[in-house]
C-alpha atoms as a PDB file:
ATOM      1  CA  UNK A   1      31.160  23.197  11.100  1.00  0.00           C
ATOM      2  CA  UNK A   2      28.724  20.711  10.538  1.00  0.00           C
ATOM      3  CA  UNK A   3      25.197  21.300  11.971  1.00  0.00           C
ATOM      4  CA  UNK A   4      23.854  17.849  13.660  1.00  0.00           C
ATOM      5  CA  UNK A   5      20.704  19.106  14.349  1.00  0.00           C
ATOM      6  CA  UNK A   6      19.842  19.320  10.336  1.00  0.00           C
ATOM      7  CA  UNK A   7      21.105  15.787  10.256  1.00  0.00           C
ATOM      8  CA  UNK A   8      18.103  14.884  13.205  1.00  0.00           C
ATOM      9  CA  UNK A   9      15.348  16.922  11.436  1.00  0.00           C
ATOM     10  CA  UNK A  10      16.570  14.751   7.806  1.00  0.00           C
ATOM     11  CA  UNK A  11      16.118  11.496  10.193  1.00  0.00           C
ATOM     12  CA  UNK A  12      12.680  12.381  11.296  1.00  0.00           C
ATOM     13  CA  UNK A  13      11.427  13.620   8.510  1.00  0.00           C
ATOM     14  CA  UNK A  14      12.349  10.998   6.985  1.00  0.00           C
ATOM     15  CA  UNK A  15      11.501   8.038   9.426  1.00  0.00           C
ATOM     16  CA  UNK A  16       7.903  10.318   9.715  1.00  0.00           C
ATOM     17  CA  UNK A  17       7.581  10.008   5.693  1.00  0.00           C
ATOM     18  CA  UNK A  18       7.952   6.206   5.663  1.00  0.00           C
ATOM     19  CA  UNK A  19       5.732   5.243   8.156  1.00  0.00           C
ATOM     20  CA  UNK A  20       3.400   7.634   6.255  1.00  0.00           C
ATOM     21  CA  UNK A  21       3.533   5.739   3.356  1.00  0.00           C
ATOM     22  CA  UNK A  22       3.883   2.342   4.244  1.00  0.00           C
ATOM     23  CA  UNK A  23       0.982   2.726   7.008  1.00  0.00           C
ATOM     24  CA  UNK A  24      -1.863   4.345   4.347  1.00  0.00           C
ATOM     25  CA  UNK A  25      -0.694   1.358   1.991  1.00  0.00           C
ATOM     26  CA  UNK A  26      -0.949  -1.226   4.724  1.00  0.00           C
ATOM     27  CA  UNK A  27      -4.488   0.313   5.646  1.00  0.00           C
ATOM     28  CA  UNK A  28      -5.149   0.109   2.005  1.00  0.00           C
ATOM     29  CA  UNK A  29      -4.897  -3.109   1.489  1.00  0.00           C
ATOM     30  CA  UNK A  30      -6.053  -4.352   4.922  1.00  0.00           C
ATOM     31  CA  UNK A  31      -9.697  -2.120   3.811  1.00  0.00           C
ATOM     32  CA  UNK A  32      -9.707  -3.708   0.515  1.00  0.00           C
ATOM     33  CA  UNK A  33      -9.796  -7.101   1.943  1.00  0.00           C
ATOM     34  CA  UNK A  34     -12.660  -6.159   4.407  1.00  0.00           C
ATOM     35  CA  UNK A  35     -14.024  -4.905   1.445  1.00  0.00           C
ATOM     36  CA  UNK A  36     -14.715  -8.510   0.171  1.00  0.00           C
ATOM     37  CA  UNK A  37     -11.879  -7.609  -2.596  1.00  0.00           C
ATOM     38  CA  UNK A  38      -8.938  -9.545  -1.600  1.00  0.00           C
ATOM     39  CA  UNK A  39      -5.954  -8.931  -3.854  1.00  0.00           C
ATOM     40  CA  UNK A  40      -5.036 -11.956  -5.321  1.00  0.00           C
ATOM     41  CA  UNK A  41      -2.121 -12.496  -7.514  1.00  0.00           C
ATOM     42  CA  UNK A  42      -2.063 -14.838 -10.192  1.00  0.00           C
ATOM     43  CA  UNK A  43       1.260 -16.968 -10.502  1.00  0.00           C
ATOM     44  CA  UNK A  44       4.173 -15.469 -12.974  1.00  0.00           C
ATOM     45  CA  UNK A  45       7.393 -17.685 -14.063  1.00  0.00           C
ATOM     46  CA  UNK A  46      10.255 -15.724 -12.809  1.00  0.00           C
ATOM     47  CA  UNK A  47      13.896 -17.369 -13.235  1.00  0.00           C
ATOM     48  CA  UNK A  48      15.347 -16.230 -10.259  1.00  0.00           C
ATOM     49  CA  UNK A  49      12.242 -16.268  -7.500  1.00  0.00           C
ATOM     50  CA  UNK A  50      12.387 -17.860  -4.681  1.00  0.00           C
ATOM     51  CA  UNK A  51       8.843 -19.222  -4.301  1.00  0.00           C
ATOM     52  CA  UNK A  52       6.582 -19.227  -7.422  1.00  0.00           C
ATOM     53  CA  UNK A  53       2.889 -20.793  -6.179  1.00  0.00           C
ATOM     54  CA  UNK A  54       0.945 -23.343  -8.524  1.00  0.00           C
ATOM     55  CA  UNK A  55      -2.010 -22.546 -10.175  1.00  0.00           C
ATOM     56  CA  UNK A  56      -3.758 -25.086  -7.935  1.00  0.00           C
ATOM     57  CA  UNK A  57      -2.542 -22.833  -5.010  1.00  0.00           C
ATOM     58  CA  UNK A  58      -3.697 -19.462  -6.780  1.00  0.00           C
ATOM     59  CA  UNK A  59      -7.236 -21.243  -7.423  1.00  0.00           C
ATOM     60  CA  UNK A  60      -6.947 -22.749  -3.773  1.00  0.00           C
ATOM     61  CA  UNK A  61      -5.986 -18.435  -2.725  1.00  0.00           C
ATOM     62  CA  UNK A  62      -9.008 -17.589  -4.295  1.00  0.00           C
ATOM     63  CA  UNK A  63     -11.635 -20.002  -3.275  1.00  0.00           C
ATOM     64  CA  UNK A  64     -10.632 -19.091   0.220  1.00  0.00           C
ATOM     65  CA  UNK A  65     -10.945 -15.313  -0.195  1.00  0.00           C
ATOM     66  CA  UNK A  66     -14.404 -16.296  -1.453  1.00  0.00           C
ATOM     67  CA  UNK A  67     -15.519 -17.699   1.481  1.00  0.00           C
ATOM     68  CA  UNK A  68     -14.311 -15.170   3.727  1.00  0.00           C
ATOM     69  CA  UNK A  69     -15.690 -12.795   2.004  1.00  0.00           C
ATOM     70  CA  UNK A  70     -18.996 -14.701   2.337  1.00  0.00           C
ATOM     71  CA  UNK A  71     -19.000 -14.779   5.959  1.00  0.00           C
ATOM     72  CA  UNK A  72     -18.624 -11.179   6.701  1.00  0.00           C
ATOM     73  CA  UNK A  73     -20.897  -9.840   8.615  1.00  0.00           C
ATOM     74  CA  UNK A  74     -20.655  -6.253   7.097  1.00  0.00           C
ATOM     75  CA  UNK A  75     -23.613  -4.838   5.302  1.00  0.00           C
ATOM     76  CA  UNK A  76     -23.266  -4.172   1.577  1.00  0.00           C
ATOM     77  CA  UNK A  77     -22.728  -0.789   2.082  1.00  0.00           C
ATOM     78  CA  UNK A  78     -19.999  -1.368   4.618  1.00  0.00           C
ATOM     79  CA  UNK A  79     -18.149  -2.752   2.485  1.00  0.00           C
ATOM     80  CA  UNK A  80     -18.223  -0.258  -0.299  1.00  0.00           C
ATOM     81  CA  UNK A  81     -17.281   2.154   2.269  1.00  0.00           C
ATOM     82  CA  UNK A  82     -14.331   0.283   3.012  1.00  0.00           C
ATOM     83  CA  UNK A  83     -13.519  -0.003  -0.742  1.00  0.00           C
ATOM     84  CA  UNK A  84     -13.650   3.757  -0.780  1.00  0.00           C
ATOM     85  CA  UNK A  85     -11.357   4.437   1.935  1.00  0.00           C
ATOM     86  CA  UNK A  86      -9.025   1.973   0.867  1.00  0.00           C
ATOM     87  CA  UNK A  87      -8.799   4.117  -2.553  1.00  0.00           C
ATOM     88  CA  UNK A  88      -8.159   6.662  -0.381  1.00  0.00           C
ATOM     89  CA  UNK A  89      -5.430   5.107   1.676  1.00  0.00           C
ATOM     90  CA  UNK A  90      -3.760   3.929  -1.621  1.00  0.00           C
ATOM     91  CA  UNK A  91      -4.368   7.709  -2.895  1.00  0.00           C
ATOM     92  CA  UNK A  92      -2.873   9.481   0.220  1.00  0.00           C
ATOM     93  CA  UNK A  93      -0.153   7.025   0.137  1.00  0.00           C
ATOM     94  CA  UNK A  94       0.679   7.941  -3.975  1.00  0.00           C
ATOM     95  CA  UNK A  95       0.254  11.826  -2.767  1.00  0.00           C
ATOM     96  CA  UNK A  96       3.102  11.122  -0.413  1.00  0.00           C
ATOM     97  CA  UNK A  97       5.065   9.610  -2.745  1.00  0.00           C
ATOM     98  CA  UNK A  98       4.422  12.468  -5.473  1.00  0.00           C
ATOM     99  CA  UNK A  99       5.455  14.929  -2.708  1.00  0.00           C
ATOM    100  CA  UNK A 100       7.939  13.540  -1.928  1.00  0.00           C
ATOM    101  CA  UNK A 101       9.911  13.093  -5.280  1.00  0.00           C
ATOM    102  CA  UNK A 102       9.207  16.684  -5.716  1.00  0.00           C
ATOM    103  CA  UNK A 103      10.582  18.095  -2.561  1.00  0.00           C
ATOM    104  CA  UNK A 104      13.932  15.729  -3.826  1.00  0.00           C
ATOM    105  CA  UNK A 105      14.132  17.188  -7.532  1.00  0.00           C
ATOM    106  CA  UNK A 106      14.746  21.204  -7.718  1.00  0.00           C
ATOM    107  CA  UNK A 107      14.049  21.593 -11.144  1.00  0.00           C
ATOM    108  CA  UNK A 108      10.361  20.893 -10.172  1.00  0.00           C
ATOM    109  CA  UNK A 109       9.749  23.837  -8.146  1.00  0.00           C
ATOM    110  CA  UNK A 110      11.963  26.194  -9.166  1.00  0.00           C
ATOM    111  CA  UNK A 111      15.510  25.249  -7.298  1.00  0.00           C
ATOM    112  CA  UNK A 112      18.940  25.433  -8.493  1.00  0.00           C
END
């Protein structure tokens, strides 16, 4: 007999774990930016991408970040604080992660 009510608890567990994850990384990176620390990724040559920006754009990526970060009305120490918990968004959202691969393999805590 196959019990359908382990099969819901997998699903929200499961849909619960995600949004964990994906929400303390989204956080993360939306604190970093108020931060004045925008992440900005310098162009790579890949063979089989779909969109790969110019340098001029990268530069042009950058110069904006620069001035938003200019005009912010935050305080210096605002923004540090916002650095901070964006470590700890990207922290909490590694933690998860971790957790997770160890609830998945047994021979980390002692299973089968």
């Amino acid at each position: 007999m196959i019990d359908w009510f382990s099969f819901v608890i997998v699903l929200v567990a499961s849909l619960v774990g995600a949004s964990v994850v994906v929400s303390a990384y989204a956080l993360g990176i939306r604190l970093l930016t108020i931060g004045g620390r925008t992440p900005v990724v310098a162009p790579a040559e890949f063979t089989d991408a779909i969109t790969v920006i110019s340098p001029e754009e990268a530069a042009k990526a950058a110069r904006r970040a620069e001035k938003a970060a200019r005009k912010s009305p935050l305080t210096d120490g605002q923004k540090r604080m916002a650095v901070v918990g964006a470590w700890a968004c990207f922290a909490l959202s590694g933690i998860a992660v971790l957790y997770g691969i160890y609830l998945i393999v047994p021979a980390l805590h002692g299973g089968g």
